[in-house]
Protein backbone atom coordinates (compact mmCIF):
# COMPACT_ATOMS: atom_id res chain seq x y z
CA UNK A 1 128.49 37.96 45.66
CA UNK A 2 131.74 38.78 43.86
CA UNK A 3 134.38 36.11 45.31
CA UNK A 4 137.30 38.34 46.83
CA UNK A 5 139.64 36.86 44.72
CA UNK A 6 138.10 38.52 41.67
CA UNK A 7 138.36 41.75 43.03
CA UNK A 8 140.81 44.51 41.74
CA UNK A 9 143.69 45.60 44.24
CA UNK A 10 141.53 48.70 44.53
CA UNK A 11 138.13 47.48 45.13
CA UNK A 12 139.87 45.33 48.22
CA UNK A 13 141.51 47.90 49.67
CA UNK A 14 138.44 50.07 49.75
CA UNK A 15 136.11 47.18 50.94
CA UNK A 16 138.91 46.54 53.56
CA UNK A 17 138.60 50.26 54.99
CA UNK A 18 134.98 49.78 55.34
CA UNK A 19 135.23 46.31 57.27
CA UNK A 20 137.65 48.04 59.45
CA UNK A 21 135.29 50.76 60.90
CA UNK A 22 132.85 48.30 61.41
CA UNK A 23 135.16 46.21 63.64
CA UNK A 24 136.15 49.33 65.66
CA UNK A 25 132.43 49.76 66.25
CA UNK A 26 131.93 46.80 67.37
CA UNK A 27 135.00 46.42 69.50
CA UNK A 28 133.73 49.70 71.03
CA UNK A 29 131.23 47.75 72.75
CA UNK A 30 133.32 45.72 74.72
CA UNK A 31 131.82 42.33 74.22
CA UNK A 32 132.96 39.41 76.36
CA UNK A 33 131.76 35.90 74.11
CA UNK A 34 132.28 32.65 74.42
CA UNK A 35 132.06 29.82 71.46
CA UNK A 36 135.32 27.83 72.62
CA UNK A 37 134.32 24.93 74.23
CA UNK A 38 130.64 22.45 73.38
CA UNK A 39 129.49 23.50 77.20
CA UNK A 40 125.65 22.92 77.69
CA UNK A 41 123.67 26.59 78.52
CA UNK A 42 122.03 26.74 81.52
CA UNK A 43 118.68 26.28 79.91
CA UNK A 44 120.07 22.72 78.98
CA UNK A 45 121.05 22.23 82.29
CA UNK A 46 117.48 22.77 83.27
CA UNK A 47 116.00 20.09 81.78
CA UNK A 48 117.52 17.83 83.96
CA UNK A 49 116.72 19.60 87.45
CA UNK A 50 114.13 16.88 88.01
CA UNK A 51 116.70 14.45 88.35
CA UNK A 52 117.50 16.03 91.75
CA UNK A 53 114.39 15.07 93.26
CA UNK A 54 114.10 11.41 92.53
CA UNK A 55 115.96 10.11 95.48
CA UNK A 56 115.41 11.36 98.97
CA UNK A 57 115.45 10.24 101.82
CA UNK A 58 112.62 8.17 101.92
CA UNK A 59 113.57 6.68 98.63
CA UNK A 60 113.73 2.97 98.07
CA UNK A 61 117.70 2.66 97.07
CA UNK A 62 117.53 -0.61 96.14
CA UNK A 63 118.06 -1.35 93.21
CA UNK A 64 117.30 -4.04 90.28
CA UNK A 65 119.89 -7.10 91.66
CA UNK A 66 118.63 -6.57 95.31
CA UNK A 67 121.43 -4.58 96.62
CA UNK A 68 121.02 -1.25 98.66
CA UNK A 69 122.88 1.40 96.09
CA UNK A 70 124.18 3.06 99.40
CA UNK A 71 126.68 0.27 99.96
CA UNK A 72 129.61 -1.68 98.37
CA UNK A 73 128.86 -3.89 95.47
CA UNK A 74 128.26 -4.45 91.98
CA UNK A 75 131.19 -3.84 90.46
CA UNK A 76 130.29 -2.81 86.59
CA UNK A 77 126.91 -0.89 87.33
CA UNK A 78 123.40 -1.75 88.42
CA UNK A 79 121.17 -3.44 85.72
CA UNK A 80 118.70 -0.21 85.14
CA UNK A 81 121.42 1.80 84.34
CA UNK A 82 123.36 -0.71 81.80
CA UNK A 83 119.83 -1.20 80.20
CA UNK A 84 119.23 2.31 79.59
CA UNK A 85 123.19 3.11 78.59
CA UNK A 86 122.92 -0.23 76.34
CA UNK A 87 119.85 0.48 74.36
CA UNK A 88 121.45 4.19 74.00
CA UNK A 89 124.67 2.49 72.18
CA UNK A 90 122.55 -0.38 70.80
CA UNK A 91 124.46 -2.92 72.04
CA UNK A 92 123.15 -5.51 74.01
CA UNK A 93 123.02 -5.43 77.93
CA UNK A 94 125.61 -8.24 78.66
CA UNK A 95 127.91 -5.99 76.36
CA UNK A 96 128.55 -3.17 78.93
CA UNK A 97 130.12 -1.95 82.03
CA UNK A 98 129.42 1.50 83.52
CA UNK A 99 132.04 3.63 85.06
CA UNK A 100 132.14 6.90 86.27
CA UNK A 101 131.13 10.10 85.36
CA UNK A 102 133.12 11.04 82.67
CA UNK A 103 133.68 9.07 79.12
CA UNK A 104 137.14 10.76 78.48
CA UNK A 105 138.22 9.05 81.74
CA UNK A 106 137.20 6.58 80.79
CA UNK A 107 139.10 6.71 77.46
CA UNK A 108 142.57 7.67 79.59
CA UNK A 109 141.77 4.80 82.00
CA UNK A 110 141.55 2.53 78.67
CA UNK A 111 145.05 3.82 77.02
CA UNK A 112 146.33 3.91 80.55
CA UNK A 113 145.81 0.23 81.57
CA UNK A 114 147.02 -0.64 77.79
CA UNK A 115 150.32 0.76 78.83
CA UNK A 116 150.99 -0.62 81.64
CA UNK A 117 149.52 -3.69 81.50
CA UNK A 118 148.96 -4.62 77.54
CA UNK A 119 145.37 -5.77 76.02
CA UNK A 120 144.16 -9.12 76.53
CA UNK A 121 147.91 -10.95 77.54
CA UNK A 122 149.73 -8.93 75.07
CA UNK A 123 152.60 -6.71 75.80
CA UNK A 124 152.39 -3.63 77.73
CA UNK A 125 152.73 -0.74 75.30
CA UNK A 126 155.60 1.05 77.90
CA UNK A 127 157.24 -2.16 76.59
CA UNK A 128 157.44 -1.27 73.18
CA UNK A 129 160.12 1.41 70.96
CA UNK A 130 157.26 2.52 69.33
CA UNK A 131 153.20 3.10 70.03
CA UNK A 132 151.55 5.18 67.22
CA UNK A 133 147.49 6.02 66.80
CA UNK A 134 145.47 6.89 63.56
CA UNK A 135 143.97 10.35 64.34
CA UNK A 136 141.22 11.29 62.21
CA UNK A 137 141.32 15.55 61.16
CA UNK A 138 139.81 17.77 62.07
CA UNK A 139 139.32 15.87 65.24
CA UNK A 140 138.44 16.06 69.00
CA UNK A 141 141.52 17.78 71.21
CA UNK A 142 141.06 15.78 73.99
CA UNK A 143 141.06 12.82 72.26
CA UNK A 144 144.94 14.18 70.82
CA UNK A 145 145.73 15.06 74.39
CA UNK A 146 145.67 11.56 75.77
CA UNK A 147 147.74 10.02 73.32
CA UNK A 148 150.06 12.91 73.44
CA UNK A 149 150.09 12.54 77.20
CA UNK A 150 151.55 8.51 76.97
CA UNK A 151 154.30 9.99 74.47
CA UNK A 152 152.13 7.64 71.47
CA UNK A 153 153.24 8.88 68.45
CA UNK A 154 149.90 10.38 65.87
CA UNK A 155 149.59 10.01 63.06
CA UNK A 156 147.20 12.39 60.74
CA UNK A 157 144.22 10.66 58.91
CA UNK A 158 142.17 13.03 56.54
CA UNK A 159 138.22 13.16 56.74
CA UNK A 160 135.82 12.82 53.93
CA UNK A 161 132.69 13.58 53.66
CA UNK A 162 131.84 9.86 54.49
CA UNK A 163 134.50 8.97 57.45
CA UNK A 164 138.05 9.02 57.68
CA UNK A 165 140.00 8.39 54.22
CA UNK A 166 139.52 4.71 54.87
CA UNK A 167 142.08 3.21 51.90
CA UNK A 168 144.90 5.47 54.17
CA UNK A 169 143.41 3.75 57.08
CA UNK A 170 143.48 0.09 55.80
CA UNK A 171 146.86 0.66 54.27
CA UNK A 172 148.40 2.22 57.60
CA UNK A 173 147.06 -0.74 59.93
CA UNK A 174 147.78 -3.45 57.82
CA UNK A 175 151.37 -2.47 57.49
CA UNK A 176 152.55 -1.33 60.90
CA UNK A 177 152.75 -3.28 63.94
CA UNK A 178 153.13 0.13 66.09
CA UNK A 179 149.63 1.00 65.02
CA UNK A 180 147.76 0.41 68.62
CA UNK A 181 144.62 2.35 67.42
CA UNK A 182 142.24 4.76 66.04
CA UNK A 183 140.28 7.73 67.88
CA UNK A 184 136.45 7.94 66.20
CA UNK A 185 133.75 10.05 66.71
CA UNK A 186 131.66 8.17 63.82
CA UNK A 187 128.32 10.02 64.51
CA UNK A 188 127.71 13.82 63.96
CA UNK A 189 131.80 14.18 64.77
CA UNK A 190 133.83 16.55 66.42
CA UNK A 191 133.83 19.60 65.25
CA UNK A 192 132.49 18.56 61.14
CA UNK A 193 129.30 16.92 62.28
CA UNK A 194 130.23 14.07 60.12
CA UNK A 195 128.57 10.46 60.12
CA UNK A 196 130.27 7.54 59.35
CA UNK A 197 128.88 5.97 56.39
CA UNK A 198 127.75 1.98 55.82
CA UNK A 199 130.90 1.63 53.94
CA UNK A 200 133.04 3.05 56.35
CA UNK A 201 131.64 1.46 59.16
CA UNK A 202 131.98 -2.35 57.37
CA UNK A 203 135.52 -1.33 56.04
CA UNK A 204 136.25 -0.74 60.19
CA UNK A 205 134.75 -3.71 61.02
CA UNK A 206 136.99 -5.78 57.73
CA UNK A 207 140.37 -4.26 59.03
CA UNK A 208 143.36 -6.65 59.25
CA UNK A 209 145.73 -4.89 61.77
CA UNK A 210 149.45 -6.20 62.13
CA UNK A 211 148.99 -5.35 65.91
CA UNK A 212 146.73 -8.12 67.35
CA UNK A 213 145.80 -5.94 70.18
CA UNK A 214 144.97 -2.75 67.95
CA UNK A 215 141.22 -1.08 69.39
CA UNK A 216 139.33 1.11 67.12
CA UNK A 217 138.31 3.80 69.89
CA UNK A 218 134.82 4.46 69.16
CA UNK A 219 133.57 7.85 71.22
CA UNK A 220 130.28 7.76 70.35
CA UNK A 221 129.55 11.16 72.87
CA UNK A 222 126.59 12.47 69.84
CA UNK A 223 124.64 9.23 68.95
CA UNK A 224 121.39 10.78 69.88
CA UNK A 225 122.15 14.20 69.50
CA UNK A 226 120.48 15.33 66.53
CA UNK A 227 119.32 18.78 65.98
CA UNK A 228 116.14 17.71 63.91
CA UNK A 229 113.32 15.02 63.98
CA UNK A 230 113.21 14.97 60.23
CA UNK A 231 116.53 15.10 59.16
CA UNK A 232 118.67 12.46 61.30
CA UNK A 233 122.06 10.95 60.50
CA UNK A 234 122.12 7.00 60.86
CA UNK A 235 124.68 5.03 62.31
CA UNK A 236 125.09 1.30 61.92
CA UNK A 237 126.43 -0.61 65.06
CA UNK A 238 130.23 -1.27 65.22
CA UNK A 239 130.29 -4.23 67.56
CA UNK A 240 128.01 -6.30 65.33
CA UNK A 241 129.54 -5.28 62.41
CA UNK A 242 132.80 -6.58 63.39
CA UNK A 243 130.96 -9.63 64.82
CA UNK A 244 129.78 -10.58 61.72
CA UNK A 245 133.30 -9.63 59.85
CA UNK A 246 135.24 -12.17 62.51
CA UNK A 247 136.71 -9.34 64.53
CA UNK A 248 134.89 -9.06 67.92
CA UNK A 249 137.63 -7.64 70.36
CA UNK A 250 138.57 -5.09 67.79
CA UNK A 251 136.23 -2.42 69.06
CA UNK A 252 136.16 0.11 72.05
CA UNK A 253 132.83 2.02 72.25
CA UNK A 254 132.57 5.06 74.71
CA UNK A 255 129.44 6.71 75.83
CA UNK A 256 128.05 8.85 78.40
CA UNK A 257 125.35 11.00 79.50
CA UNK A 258 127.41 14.04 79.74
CA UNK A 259 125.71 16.17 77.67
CA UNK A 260 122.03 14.61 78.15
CA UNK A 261 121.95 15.13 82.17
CA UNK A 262 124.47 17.35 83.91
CA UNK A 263 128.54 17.17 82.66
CA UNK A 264 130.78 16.09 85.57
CA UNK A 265 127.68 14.23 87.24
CA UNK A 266 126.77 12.08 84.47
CA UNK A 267 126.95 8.24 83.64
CA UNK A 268 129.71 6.88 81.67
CA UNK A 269 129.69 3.27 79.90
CA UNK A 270 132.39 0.72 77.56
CA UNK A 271 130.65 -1.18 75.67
CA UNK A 272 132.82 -4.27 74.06
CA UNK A 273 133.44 -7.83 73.60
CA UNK A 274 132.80 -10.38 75.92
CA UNK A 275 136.89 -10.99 76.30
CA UNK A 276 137.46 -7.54 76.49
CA UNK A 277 135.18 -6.61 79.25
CA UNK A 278 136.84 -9.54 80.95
CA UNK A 279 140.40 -7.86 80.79
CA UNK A 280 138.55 -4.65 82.34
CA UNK A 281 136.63 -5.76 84.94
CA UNK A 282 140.11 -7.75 86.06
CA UNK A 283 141.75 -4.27 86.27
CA UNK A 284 138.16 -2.38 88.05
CA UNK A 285 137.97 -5.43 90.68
CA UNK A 286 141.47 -3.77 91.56
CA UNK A 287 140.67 0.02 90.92
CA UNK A 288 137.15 0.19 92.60
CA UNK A 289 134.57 -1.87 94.47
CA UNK A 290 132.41 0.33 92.16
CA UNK A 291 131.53 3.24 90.67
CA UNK A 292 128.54 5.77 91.90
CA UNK A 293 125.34 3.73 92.17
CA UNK A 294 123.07 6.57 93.46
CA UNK A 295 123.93 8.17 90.45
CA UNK A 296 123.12 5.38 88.10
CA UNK A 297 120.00 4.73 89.75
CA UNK A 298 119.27 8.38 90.05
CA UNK A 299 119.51 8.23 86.30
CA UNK A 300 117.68 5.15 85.30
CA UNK A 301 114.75 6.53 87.66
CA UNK A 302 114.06 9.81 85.85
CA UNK A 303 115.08 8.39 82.31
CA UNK A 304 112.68 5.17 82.52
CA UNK A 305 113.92 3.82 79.31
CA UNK A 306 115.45 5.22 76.02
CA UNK A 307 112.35 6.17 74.86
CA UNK A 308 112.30 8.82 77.92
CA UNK A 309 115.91 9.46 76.94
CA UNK A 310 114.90 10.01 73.19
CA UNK A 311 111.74 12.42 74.59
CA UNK A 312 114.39 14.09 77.01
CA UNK A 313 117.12 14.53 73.94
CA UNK A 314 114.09 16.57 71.89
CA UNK A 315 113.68 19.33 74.38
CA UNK A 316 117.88 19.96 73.95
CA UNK A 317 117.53 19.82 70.02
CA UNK A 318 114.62 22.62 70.81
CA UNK A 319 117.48 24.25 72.48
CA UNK A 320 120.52 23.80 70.27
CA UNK A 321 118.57 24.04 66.84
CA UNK A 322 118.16 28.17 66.91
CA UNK A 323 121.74 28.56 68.10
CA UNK A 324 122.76 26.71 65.52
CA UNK A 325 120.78 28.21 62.37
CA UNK A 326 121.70 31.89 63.91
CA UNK A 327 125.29 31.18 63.61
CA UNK A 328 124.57 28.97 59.78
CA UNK A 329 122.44 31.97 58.56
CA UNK A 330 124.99 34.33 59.62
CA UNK A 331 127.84 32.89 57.93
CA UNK A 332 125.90 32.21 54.80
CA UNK A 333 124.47 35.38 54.32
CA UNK A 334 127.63 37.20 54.69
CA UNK A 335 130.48 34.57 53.53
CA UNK A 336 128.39 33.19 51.00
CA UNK A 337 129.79 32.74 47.57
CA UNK A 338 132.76 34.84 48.29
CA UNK A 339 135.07 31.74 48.47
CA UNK A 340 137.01 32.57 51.68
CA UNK A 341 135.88 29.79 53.52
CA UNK A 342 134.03 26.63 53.67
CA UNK A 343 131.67 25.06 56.02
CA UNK A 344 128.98 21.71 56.72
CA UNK A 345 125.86 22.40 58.33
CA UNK A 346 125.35 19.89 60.60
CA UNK A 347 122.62 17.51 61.24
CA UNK A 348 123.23 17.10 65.26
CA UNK A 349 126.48 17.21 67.57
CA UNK A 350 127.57 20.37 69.29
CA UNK A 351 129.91 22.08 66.97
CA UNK A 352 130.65 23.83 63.53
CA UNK A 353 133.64 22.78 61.43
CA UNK A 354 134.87 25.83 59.31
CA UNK A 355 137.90 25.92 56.85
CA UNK A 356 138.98 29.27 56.25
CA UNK A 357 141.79 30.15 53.39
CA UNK A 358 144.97 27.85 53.82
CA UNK A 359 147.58 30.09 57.04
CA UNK A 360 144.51 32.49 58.21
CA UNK A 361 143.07 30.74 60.83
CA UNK A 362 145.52 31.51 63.83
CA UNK A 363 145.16 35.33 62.42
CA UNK A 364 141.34 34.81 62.41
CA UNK A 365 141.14 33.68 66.08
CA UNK A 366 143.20 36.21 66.94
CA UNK A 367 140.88 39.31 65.37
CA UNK A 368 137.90 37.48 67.31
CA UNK A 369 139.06 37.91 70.46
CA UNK A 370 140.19 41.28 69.54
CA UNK A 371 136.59 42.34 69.80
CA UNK A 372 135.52 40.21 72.55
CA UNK A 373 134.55 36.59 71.13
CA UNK A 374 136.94 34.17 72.25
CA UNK A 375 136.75 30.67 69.99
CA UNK A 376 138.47 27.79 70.26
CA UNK A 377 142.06 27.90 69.40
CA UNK A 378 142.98 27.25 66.03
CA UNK A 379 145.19 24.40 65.54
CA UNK A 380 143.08 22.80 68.64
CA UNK A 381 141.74 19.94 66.13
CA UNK A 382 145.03 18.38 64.88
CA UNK A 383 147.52 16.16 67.08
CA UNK A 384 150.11 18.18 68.58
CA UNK A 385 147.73 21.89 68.70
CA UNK A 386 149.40 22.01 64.39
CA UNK A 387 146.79 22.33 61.67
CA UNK A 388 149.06 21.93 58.73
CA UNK A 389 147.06 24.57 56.76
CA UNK A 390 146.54 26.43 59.49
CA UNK A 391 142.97 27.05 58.34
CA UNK A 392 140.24 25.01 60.71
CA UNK A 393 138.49 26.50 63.38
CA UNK A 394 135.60 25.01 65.43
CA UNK A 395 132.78 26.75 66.65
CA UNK A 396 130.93 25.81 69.74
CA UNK A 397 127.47 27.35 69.25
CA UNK A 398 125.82 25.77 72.88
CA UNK A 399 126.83 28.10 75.73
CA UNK A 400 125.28 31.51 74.60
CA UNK A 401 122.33 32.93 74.13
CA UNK A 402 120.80 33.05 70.23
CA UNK A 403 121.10 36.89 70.80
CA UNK A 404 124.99 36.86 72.12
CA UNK A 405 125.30 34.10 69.05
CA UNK A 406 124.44 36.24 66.61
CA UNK A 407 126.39 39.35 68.03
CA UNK A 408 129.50 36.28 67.68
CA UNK A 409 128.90 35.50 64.53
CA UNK A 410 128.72 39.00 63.28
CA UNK A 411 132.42 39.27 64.54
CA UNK A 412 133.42 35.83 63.17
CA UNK A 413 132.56 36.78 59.57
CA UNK A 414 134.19 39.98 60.16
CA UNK A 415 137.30 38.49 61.21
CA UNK A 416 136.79 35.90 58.23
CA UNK A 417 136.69 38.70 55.61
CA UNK A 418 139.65 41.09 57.03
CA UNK A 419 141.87 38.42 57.62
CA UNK A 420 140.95 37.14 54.08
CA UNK A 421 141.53 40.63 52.41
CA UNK A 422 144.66 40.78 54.04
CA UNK A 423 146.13 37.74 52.57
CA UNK A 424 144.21 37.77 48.85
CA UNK A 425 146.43 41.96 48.79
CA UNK A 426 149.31 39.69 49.86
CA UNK A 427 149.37 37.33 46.32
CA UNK A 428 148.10 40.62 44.44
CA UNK A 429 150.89 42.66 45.10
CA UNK A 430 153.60 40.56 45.72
């Protein structure tokens, strides 16, 4: 195909009138869409239903340690469940704590308690003029939100194709004692579907900060996600790595079973140094007498092990994978070679990273939900809600159907190429 730039004044404006009736057609038919947020379908959902019916009343609820899950007790999860959450972040048992139900909690509860009460003895970050964090973009909103919500200051970090631009990274944390930390989602990452390479992972582990309490915050939420059995990202462990490199306490990892069970009623986990987990489970002997053991052992029973996990994690890929190529196929059937926009086709994860022309992806967004498909917002995946280019967006392909995707992603390129007209006429006639 001709790339639009290469086309006359003319030949866009003619190609423009025909793109326009076919949006009015298809805004004629009054479609309501969803690709805004990485929400698990209900066939996902599903899988999981089993899980409801290993505890019952005549269940045996005690668990591992010899304690009745019904009761008080064990403060940083039953042993099943820290085996099976361990050997999914391949770290070793003794290494994690479980929480909750919800990782990002326990990512506030982490910056939180760092606030108000410093990292391992040093001083509380309320203390300080100044708290910044690295924020790798196009990132995870929620991730922004937190930070944003303590009034730390963030600070962009560009990705590459292997990471985030590490030599900015190394340069930043060596030279600024306000650096705290770093948000990561090294594997199959939010929205680009990015994995950290060797190299970036040993550079993380080799990092010097000024700040002796800076935390690399390592959401690992897709590290068995993957879309295909023969084509898998790999991942080398963090906590080792910086082990070996001298710098055990460096690293936060975050996990949970969000989107492997049921969101909301899941099991989270930290996984960290021995001296960190101390400093947490001093603050959790304070917060809780512990978190949901029902739950945990509801979890460990229907898993078995992470080889029942891995099994279970197939049937979603068998799920995800068709959504996925519908929306892939769409976009490179129709956007291909016109050079209006760029995308990565993912390997696992939930979402699609795509870069349209620099200022058109607020205006893109906008024509979506014109006819019905509402996306996430643009902007949503830099600190503050401000893409400086104004030209991510993120697709969430899991919610609807392969049918409704397709129908979305007819729209989205639609959107793409109008939008894209619009501002090539722009630099033509101005």
């Amino acid at each position: 195909m001709t790339p639009y730039k290469d086309l006359s004044v003319e030949e866009l404006t003619t190609l423009k009138s025909e793109l326009e009736k076919r949006f009015d057609e298809i805004k004629a038919q009054n479609l309501k869409l969803d690709m805004s947020r990485g929400k698990p379908s209900k066939a996902q959902l599903d899988l999981s239903m089993g899980m409801m019916d290993v505890l019952n009343s005549d269940t045996d609820l005690v668990c591992e340690e010899g304690v009745d899950c019904r009761n008080y007790g064990v403060l940083d999860g039953i042993r099943e469940a820290k085996q099976l959450l361990a050997d999914m972040t391949e770290v070793p048992i003794d290494n994690i704590v479980i929480f909750g139900n919800s990782s990002l909690n326990v990512m506030y509860d982490t910056i939180a308690r760092s606030m108000t009460h410093g990292v391992m003895g040093s001083t509380p970050w309320c203390k300080l003029d100044k708290v910044k964090f690295l924020c790798p973009v196009p990132g995870y909103d929620r991730h922004f939100a937190i930070t944003e919500h303590f009034g730390i200051e963030m600070i962009n970090v560009p990705m590459t194709d292997e990471g985030p631009d590490m030599d900015m990274v190394e340069e930043l944390v060596s030279s600024d004692e306000a650096i705290k930390g770093i948000w990561c989602v090294p594997k199959y990452s939010n929205p680009q579907g990015i994995t950290y390479s060797d190299r970036t992972v040993q550079r993380f582990a080799r990092l010097k900060p000024a700040a002796k309490d800076f935390r690399i915050y390592w959401d690992n939420a897709y590290g068995i996600h993957h879309l295909y059995e023969d084509k898998q990202d790999h991942l080398i462990e963090i906590l080792m790595e910086c082990k070996k490199e001298g710098n055990p306490d460096m690293v936060y990892k975050f996990c949970s079973t969000s989107k492997i069970s049921f969101p909301g009623s899941g099991v989270a986990a930290i996984a960290a140094s021995t001296a960190n987990l101390a400093d947490i489970r001093k603050q959790m002997s304070i917060q809780t007498i512990g978190h949901d053991k029902l739950n945990q052992l509801r979890h460990a029973r229907f898993y078995k092990d992470i080889h029942g996990m891995v099994e279970h994690m197939k049937k979603h890929a068998d799920i995800l994978r068709p959504k996925f190529e519908a929306v892939l196929d769409v976009m490179e059937r129709e956007l291909g070679g016109l050079e209006i926009g760029n995308w990565i086709r993912p390997r696992g994860g939930y979402f699609i990273s795509f870069d349209a022309l620099e200022g058109c992806a607020k205006a893109i967004v906008a024509k979506t939900k014109e006819a019905g498909v509402v996306m996430t917002g643009a902007g949503a995946t830099f600190p503050y809600g401000k893409d400086p280019k104004d030209s991510n967006i993120r697709i969430a392909p899991s919610f609807p159907t392969p049918e409704e995707l397709s129908k979305a992603a007819d729209v989205f390129v639609l959107s793409v190429k109008l939008v894209s007209i619009d501002k090539i006429l722009k630099e033509k006639t101005a």
